[in-house]
PDB file of N, CA and C in Angstrom:
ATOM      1  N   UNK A   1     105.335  95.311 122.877  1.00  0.00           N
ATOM      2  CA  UNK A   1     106.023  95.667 121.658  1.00  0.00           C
ATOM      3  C   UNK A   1     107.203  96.552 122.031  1.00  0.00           C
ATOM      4  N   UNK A   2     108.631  96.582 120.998  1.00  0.00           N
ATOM      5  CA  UNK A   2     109.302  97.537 121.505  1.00  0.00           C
ATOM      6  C   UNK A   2     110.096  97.382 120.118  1.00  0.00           C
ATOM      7  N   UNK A   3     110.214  99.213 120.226  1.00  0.00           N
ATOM      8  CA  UNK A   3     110.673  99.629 119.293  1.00  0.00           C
ATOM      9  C   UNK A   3     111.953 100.240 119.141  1.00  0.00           C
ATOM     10  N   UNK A   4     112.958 101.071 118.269  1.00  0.00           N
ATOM     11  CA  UNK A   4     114.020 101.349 118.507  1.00  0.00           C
ATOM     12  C   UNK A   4     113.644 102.733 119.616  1.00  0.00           C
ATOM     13  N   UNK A   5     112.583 103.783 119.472  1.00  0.00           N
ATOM     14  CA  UNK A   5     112.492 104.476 120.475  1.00  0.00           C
ATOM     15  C   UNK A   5     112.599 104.591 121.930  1.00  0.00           C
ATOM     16  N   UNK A   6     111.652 103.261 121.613  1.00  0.00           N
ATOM     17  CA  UNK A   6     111.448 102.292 123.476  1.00  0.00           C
ATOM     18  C   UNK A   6     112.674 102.510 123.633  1.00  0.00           C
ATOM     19  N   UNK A   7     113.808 101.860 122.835  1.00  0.00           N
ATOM     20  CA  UNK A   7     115.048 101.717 123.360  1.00  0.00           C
ATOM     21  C   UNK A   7     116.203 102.732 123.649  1.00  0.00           C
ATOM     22  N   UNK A   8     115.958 103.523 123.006  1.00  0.00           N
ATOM     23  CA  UNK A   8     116.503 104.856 123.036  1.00  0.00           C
ATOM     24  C   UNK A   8     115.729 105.805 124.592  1.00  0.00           C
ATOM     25  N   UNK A   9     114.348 105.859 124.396  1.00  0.00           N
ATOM     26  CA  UNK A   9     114.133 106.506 125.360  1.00  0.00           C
ATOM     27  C   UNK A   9     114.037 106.052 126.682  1.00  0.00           C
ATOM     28  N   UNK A  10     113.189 104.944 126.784  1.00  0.00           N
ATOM     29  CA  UNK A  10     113.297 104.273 128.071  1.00  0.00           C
ATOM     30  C   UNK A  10     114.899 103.078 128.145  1.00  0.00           C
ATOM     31  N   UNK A  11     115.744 103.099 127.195  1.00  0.00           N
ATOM     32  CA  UNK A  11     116.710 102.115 127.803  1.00  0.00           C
ATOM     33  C   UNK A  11     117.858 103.011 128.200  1.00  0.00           C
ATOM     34  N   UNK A  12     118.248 103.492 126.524  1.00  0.00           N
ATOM     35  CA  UNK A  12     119.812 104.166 127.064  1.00  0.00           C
ATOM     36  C   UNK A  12     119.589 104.934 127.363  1.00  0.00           C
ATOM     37  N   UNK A  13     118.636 105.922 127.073  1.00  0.00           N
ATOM     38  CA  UNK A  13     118.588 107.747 127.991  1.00  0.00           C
ATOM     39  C   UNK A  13     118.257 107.554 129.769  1.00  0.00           C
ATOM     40  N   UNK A  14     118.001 106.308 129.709  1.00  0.00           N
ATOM     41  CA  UNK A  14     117.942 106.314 131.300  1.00  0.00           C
ATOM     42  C   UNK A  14     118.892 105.144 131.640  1.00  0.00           C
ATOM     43  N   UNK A  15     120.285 104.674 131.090  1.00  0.00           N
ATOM     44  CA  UNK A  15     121.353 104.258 131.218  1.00  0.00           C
ATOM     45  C   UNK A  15     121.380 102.778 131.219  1.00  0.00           C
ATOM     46  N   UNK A  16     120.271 101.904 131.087  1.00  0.00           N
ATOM     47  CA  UNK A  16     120.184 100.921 130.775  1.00  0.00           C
ATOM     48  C   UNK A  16     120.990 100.427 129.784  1.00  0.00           C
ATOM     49  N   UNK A  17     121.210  98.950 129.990  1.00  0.00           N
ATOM     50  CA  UNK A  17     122.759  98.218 129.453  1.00  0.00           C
ATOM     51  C   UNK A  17     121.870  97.544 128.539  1.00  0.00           C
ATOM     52  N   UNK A  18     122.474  96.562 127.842  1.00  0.00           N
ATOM     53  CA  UNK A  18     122.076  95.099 126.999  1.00  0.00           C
ATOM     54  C   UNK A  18     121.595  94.296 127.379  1.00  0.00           C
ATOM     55  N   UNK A  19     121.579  94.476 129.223  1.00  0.00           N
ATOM     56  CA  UNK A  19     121.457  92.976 129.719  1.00  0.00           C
ATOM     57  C   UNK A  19     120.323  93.449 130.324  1.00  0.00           C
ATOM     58  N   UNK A  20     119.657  94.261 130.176  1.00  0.00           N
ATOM     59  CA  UNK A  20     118.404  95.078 130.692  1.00  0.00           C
ATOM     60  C   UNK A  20     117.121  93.888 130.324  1.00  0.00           C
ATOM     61  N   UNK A  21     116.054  93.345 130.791  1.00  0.00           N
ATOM     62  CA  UNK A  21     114.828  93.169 130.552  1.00  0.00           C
ATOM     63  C   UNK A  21     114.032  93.855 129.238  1.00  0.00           C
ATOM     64  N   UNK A  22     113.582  93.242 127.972  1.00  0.00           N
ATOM     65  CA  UNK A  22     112.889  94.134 127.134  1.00  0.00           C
ATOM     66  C   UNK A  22     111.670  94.470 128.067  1.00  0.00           C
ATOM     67  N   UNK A  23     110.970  93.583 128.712  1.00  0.00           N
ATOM     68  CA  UNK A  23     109.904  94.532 129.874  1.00  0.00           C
ATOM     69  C   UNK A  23     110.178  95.314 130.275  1.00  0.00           C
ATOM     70  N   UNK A  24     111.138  95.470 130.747  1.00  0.00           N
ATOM     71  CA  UNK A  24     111.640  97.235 131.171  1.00  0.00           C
ATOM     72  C   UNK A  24     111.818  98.097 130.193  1.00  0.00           C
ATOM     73  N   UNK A  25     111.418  97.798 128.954  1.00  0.00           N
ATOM     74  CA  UNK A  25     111.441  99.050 128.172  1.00  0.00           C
ATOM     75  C   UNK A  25     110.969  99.672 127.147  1.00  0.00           C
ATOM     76  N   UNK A  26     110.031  98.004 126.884  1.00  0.00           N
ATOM     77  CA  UNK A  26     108.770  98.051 125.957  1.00  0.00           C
ATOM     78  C   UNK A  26     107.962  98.436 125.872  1.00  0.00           C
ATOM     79  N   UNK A  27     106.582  98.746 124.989  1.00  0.00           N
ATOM     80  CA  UNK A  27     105.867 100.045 125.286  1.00  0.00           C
ATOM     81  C   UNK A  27     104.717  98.704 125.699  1.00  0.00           C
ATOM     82  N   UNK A  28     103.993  99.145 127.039  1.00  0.00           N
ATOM     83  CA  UNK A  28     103.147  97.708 127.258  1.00  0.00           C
ATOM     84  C   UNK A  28     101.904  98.019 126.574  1.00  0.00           C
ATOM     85  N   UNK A  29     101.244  99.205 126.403  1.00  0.00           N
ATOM     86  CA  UNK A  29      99.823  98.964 125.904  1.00  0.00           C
ATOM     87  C   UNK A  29     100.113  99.330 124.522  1.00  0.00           C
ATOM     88  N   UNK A  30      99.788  98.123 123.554  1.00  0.00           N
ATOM     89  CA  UNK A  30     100.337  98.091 122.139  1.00  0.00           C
ATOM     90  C   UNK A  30      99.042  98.433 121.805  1.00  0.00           C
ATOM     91  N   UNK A  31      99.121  99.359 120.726  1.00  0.00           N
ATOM     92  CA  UNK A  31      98.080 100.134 119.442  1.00  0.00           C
ATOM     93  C   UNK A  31      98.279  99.015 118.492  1.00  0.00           C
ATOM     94  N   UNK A  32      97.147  99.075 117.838  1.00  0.00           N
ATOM     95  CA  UNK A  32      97.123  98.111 116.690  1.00  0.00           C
ATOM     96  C   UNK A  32      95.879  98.243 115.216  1.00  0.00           C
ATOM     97  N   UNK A  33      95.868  98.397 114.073  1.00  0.00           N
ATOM     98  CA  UNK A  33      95.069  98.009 113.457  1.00  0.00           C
ATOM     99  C   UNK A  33      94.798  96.570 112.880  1.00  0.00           C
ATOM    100  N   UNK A  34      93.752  96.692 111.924  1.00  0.00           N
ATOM    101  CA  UNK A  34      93.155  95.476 111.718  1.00  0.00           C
ATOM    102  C   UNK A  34      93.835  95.330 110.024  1.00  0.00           C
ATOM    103  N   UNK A  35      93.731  93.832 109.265  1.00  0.00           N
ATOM    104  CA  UNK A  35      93.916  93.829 108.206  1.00  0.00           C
ATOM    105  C   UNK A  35      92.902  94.393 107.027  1.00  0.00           C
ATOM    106  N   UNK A  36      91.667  94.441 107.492  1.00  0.00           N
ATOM    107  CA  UNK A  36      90.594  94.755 106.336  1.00  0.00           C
ATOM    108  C   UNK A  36      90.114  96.473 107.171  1.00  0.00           C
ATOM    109  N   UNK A  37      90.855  97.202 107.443  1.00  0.00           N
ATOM    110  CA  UNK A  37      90.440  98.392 107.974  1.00  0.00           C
ATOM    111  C   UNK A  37      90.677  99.404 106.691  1.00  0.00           C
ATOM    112  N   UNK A  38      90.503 100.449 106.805  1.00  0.00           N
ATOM    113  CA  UNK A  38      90.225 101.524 106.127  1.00  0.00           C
ATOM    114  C   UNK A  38      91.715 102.071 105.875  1.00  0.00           C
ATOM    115  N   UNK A  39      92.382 102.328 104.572  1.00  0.00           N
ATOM    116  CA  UNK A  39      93.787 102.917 105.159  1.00  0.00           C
ATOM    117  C   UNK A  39      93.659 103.984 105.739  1.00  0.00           C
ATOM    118  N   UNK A  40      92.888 104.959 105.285  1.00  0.00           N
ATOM    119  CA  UNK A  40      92.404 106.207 105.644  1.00  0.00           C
ATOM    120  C   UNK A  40      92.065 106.563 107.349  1.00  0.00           C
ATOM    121  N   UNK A  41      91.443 105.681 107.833  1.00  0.00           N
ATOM    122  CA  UNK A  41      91.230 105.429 109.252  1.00  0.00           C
ATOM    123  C   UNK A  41      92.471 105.432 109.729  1.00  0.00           C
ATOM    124  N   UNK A  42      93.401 104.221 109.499  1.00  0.00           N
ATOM    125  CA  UNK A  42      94.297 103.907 109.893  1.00  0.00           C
ATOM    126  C   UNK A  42      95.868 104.937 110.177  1.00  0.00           C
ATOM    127  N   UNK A  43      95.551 106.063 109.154  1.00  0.00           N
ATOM    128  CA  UNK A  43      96.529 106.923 108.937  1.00  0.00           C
ATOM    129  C   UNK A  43      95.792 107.844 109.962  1.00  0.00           C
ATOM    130  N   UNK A  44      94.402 108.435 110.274  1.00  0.00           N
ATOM    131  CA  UNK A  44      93.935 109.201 111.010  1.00  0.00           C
ATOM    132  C   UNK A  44      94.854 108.587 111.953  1.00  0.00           C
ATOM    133  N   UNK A  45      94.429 107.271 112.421  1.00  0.00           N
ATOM    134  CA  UNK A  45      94.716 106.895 113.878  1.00  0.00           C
ATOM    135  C   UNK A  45      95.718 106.866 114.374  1.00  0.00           C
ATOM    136  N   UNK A  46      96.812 106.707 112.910  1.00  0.00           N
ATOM    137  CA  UNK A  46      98.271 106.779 113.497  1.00  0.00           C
ATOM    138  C   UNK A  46      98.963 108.619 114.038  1.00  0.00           C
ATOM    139  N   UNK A  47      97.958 109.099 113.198  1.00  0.00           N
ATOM    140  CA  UNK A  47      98.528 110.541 113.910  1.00  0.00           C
ATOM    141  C   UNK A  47      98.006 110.990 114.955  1.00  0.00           C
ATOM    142  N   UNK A  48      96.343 110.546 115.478  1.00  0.00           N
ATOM    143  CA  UNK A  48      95.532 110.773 116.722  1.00  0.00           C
ATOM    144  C   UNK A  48      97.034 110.558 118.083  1.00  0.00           C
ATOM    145  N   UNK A  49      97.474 108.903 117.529  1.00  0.00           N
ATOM    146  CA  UNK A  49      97.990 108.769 118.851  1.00  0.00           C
ATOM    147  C   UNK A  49      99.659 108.660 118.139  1.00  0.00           C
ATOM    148  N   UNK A  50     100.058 109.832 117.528  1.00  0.00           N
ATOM    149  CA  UNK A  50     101.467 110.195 117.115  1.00  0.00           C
ATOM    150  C   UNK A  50     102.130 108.736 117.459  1.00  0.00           C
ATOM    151  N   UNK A  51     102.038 107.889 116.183  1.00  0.00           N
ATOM    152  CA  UNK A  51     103.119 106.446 115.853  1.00  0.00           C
ATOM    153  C   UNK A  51     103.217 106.202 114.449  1.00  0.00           C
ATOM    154  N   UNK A  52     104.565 106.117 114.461  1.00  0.00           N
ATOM    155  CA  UNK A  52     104.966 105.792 112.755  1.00  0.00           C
ATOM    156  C   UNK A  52     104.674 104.235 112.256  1.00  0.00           C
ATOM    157  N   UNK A  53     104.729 103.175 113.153  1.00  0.00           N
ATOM    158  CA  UNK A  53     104.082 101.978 113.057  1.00  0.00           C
ATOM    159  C   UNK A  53     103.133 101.441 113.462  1.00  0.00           C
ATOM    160  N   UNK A  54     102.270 100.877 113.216  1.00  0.00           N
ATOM    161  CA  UNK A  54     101.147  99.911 113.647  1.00  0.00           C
ATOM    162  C   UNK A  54     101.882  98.449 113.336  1.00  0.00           C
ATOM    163  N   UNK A  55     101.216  97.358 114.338  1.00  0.00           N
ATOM    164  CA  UNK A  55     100.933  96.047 114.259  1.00  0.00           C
ATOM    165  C   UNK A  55      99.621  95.916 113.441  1.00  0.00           C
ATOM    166  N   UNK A  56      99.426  95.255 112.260  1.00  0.00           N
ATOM    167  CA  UNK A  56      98.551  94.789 111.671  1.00  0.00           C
ATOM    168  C   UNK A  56      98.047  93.409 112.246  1.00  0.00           C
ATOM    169  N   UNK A  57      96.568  93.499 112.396  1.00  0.00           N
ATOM    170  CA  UNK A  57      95.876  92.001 113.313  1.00  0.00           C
ATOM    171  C   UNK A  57      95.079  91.299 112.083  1.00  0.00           C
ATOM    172  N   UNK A  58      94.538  90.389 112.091  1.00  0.00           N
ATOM    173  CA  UNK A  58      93.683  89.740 111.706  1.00  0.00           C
ATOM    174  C   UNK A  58      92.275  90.031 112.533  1.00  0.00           C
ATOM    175  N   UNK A  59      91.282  89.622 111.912  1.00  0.00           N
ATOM    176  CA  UNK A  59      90.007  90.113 113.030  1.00  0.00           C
ATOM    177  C   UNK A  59      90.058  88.880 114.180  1.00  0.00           C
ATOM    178  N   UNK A  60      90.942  87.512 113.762  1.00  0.00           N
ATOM    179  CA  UNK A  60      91.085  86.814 114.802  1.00  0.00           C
ATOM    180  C   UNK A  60      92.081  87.104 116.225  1.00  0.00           C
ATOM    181  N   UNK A  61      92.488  88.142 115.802  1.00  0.00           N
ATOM    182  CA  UNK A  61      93.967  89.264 116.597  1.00  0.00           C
ATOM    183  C   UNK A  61      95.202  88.403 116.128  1.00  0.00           C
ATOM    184  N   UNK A  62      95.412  87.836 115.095  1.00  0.00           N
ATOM    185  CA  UNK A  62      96.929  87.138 114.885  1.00  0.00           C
ATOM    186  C   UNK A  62      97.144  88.068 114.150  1.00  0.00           C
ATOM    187  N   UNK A  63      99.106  88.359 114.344  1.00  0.00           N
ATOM    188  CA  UNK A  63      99.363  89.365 113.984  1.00  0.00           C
ATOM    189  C   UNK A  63     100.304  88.873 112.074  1.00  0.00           C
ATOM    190  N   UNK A  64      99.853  89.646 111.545  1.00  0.00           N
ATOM    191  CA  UNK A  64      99.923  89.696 110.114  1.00  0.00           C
ATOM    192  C   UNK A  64     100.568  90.520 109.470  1.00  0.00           C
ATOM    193  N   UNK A  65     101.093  91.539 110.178  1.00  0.00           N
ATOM    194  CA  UNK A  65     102.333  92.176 110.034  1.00  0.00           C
ATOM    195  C   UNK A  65     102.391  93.565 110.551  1.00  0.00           C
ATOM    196  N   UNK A  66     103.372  94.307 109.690  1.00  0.00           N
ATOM    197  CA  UNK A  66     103.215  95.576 111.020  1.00  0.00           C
ATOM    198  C   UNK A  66     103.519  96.594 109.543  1.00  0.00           C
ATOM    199  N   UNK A  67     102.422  97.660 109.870  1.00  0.00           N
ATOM    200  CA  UNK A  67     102.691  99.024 108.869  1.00  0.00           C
ATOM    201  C   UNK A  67     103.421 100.194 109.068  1.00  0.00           C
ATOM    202  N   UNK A  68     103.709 100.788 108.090  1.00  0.00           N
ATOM    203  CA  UNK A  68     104.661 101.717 108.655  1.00  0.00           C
ATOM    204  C   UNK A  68     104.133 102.956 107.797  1.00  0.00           C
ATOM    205  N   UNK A  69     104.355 104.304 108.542  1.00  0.00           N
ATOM    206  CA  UNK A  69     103.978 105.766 108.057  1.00  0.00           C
ATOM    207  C   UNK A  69     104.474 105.161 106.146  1.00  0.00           C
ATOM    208  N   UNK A  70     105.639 104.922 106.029  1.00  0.00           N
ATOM    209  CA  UNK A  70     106.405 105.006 104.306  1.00  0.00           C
ATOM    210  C   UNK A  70     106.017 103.567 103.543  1.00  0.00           C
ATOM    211  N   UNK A  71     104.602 102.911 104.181  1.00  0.00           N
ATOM    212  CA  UNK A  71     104.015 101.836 103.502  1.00  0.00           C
ATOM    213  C   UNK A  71     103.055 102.950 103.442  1.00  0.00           C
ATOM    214  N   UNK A  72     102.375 103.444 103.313  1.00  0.00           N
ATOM    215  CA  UNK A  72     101.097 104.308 103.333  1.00  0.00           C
ATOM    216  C   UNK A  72     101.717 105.229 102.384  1.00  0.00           C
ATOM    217  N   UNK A  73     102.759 105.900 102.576  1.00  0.00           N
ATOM    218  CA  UNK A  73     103.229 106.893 101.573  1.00  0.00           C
ATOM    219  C   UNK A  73     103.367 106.158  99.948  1.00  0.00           C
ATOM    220  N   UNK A  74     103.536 105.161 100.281  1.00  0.00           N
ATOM    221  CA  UNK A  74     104.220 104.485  99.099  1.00  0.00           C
ATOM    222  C   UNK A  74     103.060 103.896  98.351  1.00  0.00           C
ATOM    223  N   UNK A  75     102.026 103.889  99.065  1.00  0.00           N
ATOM    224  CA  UNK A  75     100.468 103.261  98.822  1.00  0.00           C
ATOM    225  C   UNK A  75      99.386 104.107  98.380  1.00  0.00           C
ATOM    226  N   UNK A  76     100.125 105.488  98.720  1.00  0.00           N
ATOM    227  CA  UNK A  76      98.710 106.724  97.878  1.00  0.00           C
ATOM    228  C   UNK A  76      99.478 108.098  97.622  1.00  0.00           C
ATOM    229  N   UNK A  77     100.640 107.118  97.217  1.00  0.00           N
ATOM    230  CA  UNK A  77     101.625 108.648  96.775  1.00  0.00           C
ATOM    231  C   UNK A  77     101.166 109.489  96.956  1.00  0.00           C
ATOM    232  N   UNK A  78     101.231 109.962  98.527  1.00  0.00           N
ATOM    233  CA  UNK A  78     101.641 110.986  99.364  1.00  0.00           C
ATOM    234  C   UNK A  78      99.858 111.690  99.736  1.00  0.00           C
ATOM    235  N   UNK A  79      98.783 111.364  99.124  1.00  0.00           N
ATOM    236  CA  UNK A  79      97.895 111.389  99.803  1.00  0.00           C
ATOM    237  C   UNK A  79      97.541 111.124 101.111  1.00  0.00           C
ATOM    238  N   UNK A  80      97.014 112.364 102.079  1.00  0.00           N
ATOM    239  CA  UNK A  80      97.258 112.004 103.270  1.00  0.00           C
ATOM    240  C   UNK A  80      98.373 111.447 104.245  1.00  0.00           C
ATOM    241  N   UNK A  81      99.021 111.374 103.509  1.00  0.00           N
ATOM    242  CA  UNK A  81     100.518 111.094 104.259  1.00  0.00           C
ATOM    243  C   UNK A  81     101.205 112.281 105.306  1.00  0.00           C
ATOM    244  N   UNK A  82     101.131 113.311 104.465  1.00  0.00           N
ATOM    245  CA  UNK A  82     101.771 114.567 105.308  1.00  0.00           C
ATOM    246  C   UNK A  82     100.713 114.988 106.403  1.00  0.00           C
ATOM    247  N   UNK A  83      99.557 114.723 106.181  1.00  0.00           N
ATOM    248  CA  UNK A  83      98.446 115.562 107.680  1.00  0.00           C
ATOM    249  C   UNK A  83      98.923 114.631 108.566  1.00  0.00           C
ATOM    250  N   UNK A  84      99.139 112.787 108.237  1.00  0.00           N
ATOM    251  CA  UNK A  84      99.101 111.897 108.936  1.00  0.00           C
ATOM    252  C   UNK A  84     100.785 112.429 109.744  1.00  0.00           C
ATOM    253  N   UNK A  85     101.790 112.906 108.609  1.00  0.00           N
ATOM    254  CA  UNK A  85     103.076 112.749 109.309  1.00  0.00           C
ATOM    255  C   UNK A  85     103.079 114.248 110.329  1.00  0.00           C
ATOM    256  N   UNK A  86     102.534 115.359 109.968  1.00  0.00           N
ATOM    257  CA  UNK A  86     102.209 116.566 110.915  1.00  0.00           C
ATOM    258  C   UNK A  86     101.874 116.118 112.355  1.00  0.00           C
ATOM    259  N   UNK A  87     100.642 115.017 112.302  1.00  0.00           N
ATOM    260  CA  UNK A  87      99.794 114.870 113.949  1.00  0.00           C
ATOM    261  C   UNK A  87     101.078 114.302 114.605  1.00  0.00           C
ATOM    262  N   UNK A  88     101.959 113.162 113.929  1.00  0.00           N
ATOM    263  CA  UNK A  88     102.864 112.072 114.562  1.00  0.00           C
ATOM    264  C   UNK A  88     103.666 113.185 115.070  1.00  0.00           C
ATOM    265  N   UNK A  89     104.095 113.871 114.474  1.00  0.00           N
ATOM    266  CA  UNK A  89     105.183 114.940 114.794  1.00  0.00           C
ATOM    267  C   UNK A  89     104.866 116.251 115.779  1.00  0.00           C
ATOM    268  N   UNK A  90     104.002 116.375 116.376  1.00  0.00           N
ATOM    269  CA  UNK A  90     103.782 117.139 117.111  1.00  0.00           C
ATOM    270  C   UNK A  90     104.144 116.886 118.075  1.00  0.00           C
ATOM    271  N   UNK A  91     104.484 118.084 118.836  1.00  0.00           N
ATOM    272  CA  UNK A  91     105.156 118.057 120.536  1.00  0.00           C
ATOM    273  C   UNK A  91     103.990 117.616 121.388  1.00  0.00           C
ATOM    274  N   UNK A  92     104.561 116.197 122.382  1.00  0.00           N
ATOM    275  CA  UNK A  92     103.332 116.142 123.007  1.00  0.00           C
ATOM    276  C   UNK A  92     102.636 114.386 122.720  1.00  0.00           C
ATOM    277  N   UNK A  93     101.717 113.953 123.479  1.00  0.00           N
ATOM    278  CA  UNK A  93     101.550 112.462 122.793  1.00  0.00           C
ATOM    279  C   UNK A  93     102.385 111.343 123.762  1.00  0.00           C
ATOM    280  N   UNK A  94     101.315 110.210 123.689  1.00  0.00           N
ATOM    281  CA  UNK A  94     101.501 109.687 125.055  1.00  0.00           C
ATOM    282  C   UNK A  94     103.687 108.837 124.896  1.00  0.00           C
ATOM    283  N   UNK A  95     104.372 109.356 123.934  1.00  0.00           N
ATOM    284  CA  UNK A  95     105.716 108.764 124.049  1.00  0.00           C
ATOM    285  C   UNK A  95     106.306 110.350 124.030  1.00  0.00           C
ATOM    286  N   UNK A  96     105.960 111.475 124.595  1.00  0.00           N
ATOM    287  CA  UNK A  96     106.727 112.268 124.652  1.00  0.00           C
ATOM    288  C   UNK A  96     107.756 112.467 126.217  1.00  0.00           C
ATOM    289  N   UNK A  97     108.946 112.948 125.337  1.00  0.00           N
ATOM    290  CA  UNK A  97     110.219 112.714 126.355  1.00  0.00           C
ATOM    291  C   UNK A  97     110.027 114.191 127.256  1.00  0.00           C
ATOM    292  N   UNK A  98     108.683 114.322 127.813  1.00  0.00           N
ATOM    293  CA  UNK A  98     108.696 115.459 128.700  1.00  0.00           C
ATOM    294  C   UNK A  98     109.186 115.258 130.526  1.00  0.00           C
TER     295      UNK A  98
END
């Protein structure tokens, strides 16, 4: 998977062009939830491992679309949204630019 971060952090901050490989800059071990999961889970999990998107799977793993922190906001007006957007936002977490 790769995101505009991927691209920002691993492409241009380390001077990579256009003509770069997305393997070189994609995030390889993709996080993912399921379609019939818990939103509640799902918002835990997105702040456990600080990401504003998930890939949504099927329980067959086909992918069915992808969620985002402001689909959840928009889905329990603002319940749990902010603890979820606090964890994402913390310094630290396996995409930090340390």
């Amino acid at each position: 998977m790769i995101s505009d971060r991927d691209i920002a952090v691993r492409g241009v901050a380390l001077g990579r062009g256009p003509d770069s490989r997305v393997g070189d800059v994609m995030t390889a071990e993709v996080k993912y939830c399921y379609d019939d999961q818990d939103l509640d889970e799902v918002t835990a999990n997105m702040g456990e491992i600080q990401v504003r998107r998930l890939p949504v799977l099927s329980r067959e793993k086909r992918l069915v679309g992808i969620i985002a922190l402001g689909d959840i906001a928009q889905a329990q007006a603002g319940n749990g949204t902010g603890e979820a957007l606090s964890q994402i936002s913390r310094p630290g977490g396996q995409h930090a630019q340390l």
